[in-house]
N, C-alpha and C. Protein backbone atom coordinates (compact mmCIF):
# COMPACT_ATOMS: atom_id res chain seq x y z
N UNK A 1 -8.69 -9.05 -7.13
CA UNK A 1 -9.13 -8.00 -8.01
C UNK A 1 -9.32 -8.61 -9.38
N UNK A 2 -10.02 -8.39 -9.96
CA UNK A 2 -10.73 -9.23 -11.54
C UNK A 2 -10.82 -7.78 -12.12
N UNK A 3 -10.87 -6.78 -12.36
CA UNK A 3 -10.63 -5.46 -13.22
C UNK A 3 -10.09 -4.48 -13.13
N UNK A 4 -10.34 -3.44 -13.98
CA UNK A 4 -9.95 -1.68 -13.27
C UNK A 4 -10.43 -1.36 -12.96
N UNK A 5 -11.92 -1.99 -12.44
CA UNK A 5 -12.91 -1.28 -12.00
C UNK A 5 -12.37 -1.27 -10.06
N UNK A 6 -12.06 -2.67 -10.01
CA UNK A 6 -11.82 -2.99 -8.75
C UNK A 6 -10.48 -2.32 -8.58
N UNK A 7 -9.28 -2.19 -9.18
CA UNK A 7 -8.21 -1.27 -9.09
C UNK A 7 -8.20 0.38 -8.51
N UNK A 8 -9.58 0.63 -9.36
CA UNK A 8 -9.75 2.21 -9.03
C UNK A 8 -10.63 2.03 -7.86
N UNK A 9 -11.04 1.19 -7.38
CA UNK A 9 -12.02 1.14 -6.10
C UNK A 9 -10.85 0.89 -4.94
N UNK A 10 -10.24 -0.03 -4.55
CA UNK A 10 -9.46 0.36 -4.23
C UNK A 10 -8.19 1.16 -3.81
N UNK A 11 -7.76 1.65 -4.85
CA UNK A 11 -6.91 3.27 -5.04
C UNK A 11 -7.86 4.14 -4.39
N UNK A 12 -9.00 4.19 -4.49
CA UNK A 12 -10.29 5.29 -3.79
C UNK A 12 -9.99 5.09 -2.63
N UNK A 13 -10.08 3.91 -1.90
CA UNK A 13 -10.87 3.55 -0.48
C UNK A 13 -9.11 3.79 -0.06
N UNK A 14 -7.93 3.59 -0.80
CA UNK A 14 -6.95 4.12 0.38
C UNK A 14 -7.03 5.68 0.25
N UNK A 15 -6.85 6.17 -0.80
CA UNK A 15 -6.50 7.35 -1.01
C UNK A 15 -7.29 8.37 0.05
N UNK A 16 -8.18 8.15 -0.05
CA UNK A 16 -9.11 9.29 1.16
C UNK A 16 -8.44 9.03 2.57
N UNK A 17 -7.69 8.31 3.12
CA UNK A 17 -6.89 7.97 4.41
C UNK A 17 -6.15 9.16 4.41
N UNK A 18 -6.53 10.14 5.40
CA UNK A 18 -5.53 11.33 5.50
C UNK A 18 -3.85 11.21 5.58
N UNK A 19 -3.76 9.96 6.12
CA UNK A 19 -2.42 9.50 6.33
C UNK A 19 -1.64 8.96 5.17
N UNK A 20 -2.42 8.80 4.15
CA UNK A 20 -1.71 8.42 2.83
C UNK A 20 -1.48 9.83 1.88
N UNK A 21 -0.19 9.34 0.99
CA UNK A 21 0.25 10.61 0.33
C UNK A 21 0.20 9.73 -1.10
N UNK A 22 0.70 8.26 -1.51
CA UNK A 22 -0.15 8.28 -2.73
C UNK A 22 0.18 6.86 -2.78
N UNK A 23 -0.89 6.41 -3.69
CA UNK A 23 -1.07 4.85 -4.01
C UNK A 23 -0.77 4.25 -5.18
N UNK A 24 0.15 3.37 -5.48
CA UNK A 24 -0.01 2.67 -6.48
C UNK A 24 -0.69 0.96 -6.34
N UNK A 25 -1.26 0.84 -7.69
CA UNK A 25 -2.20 -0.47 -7.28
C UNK A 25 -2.02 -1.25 -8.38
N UNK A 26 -1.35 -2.41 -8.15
CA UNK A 26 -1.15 -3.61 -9.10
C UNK A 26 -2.35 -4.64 -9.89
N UNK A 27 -2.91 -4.56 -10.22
CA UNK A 27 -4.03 -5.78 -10.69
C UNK A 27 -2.96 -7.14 -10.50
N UNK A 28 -2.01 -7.11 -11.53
CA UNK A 28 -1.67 -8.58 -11.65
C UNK A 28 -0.98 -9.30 -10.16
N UNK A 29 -0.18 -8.23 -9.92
CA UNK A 29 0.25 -9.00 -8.70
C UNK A 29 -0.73 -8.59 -7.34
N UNK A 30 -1.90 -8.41 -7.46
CA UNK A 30 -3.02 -8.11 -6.44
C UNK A 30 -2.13 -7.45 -5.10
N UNK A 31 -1.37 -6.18 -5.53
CA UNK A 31 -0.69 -5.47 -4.78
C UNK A 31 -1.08 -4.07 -4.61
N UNK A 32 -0.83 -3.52 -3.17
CA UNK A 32 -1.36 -1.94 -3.31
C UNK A 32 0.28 -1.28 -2.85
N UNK A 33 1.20 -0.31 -3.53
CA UNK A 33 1.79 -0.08 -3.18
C UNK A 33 1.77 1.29 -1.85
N UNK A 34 1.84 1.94 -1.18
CA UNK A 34 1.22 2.60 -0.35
C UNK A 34 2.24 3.78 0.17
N UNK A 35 2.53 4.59 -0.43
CA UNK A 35 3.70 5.99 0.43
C UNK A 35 2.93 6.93 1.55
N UNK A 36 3.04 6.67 2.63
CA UNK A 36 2.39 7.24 3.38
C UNK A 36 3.27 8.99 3.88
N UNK A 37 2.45 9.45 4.60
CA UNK A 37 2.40 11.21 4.29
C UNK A 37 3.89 10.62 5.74
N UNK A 38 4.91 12.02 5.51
CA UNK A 38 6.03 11.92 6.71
C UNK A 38 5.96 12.26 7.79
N UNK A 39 4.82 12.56 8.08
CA UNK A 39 4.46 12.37 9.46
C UNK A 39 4.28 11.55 10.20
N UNK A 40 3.68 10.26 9.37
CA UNK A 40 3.00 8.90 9.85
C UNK A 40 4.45 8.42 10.80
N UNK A 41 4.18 8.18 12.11
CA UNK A 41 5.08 7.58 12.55
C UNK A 41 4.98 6.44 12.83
N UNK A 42 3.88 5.28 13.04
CA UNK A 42 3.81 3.79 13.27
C UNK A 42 3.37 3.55 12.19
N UNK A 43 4.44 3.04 10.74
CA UNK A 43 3.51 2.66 9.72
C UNK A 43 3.12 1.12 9.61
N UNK A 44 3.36 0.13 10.45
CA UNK A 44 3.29 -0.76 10.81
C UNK A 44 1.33 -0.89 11.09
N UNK A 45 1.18 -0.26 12.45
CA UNK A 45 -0.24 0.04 12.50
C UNK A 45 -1.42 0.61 11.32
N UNK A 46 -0.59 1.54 11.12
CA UNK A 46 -1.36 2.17 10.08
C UNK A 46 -1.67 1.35 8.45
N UNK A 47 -0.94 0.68 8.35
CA UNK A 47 -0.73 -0.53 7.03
C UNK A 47 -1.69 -1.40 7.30
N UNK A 48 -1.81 -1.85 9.12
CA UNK A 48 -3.09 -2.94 9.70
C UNK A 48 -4.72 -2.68 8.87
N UNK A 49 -4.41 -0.98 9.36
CA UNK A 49 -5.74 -0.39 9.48
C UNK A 49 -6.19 -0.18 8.06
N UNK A 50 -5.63 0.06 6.99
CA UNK A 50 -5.74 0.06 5.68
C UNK A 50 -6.31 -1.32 5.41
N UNK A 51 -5.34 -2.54 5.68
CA UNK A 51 -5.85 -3.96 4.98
C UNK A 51 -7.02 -3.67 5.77
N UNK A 52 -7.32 -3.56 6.79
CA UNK A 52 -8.79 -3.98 7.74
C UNK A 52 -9.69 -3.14 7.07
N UNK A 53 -9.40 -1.78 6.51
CA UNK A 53 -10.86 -1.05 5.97
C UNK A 53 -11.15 -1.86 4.26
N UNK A 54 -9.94 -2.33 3.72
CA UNK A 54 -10.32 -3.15 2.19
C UNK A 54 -11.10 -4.13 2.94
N UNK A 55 -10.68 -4.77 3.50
CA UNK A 55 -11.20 -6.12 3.78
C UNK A 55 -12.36 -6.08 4.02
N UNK A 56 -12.99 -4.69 5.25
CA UNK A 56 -14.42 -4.31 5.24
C UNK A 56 -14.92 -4.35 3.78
N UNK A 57 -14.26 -3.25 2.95
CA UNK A 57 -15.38 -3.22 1.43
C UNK A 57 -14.61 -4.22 0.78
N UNK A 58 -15.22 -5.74 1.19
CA UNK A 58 -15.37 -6.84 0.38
C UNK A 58 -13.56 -7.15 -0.59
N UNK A 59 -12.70 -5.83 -0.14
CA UNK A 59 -11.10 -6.63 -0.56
C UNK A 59 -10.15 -7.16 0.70
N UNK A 60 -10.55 -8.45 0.40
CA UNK A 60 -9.92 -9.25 1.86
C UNK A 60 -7.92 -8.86 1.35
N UNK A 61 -7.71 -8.23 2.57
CA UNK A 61 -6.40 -7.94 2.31
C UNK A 61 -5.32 -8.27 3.52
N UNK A 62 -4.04 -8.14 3.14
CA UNK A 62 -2.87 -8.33 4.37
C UNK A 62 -1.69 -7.42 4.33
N UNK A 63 -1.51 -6.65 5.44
CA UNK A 63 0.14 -6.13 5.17
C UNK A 63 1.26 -7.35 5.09
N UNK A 64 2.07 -6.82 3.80
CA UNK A 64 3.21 -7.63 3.72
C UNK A 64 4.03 -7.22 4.96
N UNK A 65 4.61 -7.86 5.63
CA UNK A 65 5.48 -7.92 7.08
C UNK A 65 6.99 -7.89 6.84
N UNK A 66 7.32 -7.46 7.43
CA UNK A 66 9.18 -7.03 7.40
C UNK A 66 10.01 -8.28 7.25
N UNK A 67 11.06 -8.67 6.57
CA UNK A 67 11.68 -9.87 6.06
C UNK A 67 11.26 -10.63 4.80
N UNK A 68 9.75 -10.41 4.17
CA UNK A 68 9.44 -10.80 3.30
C UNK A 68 9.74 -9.78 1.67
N UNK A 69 10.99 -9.17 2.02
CA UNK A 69 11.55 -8.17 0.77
C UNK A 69 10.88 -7.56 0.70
N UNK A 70 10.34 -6.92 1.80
CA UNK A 70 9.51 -5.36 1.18
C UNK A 70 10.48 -4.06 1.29
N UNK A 71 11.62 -4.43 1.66
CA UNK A 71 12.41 -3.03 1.29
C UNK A 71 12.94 -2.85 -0.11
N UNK A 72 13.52 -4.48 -0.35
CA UNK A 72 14.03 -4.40 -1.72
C UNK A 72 12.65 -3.99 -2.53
N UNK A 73 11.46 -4.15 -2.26
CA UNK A 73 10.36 -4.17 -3.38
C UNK A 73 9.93 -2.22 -3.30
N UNK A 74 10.09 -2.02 -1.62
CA UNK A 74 9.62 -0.51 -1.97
C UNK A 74 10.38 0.50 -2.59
N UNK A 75 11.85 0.00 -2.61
CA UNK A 75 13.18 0.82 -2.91
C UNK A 75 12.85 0.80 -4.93
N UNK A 76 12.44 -0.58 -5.19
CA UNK A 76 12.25 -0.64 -6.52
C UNK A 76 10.74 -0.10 -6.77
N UNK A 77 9.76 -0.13 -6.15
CA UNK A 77 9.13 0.83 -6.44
C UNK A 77 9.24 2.39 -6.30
N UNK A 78 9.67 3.10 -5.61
CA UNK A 78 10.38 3.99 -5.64
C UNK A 78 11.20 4.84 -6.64
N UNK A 79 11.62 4.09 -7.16
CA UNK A 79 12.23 3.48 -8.70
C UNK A 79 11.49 3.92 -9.65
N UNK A 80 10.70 3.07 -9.93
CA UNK A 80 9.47 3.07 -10.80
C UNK A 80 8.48 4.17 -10.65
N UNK A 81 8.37 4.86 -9.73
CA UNK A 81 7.57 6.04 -9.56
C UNK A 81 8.11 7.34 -9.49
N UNK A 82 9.55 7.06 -9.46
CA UNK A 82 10.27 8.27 -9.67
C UNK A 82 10.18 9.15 -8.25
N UNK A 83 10.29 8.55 -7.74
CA UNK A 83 9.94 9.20 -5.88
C UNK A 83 11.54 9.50 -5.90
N UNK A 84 11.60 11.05 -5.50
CA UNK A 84 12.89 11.03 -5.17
C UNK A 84 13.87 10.17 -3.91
N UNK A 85 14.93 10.21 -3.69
CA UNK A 85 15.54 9.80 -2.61
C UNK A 85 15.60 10.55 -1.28
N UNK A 86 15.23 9.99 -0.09
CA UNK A 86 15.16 10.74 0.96
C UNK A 86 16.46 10.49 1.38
N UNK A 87 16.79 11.15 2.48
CA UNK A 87 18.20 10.77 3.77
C UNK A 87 17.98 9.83 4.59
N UNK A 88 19.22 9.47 5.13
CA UNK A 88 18.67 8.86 6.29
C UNK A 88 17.65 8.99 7.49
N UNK A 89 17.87 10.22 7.54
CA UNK A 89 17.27 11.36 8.58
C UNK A 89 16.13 11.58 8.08
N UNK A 90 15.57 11.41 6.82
CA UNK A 90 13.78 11.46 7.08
C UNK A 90 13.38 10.39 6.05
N UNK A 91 12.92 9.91 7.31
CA UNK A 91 12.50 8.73 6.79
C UNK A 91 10.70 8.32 5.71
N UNK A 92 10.78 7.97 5.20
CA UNK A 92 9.68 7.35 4.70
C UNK A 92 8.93 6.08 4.85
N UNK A 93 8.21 6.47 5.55
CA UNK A 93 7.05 5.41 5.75
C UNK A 93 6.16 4.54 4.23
N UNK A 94 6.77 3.44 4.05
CA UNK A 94 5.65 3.17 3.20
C UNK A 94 5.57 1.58 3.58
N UNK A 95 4.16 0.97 3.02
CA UNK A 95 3.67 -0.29 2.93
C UNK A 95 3.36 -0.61 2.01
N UNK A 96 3.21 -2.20 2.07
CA UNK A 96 3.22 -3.23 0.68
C UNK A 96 1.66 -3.68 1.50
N UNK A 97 0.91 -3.86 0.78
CA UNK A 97 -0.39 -4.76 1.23
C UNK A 97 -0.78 -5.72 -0.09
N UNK A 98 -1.15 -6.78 0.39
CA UNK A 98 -1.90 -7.66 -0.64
C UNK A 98 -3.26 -7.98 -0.76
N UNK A 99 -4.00 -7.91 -1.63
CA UNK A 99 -5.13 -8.31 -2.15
C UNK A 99 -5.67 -9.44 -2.42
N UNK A 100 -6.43 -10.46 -1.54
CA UNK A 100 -6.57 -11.29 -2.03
C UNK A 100 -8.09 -11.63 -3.26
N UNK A 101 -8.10 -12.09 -3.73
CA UNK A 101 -9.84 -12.64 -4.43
C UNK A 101 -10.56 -12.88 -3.41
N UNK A 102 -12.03 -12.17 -3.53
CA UNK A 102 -13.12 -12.70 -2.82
C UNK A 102 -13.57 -14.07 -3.10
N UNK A 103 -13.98 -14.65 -1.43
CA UNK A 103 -14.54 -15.67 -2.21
C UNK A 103 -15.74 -15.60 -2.70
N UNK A 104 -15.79 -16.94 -3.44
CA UNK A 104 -17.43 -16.62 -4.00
C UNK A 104 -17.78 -16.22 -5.53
């Protein structure tokens, strides 16, 4: 991502995903943070299908994968967005995806 132009293009292309409930989007660390709606029950899949539709509009992207601190990172985003705390018992689905630069 090289602007806000590309920030808000992105935030667009997840946000219309019925399955998403809301996005935050990093420029510097070419990160999309992603809280998906509590219904979503495979957010694993559904995180695939997100990087695969950026990657279609020209943002080659990847879900961050389990062990690489994405709990500590979503718990601190969480944090930062003021998302309240759920229970154990309902859980929240969310994903970390990365952004890479096009080439070219």
């Amino acid at each position: 991502m090289m602007c806000g132009g590309c920030v808000s293009r992105v935030k667009s292309l997840l946000s219309v995903d019925d399955r998403v409930d809301l996005v935050v989007v990093n420029m510097l660390t070419e990160a999309a943070a992603v809280k998906l709606k509590p219904e979503v029950v495979k957010a694993n899949l559904v995180a695939d299908s997100l990087a695969q539709r950026l990657t279609e509009c020209d943002f080659p992207t990847k879900r961050r994968v389990s062990g690489m601190g994405v709990t500590k990172n979503v718990k601190k985003w969480k944090e930062n967005m003021g998302v309240t705390p759920f229970s154990a018992t309902t859980p929240l689905a969310s994903c970390l995806l990365y952004l890479r630069r096009p080439k070219g």
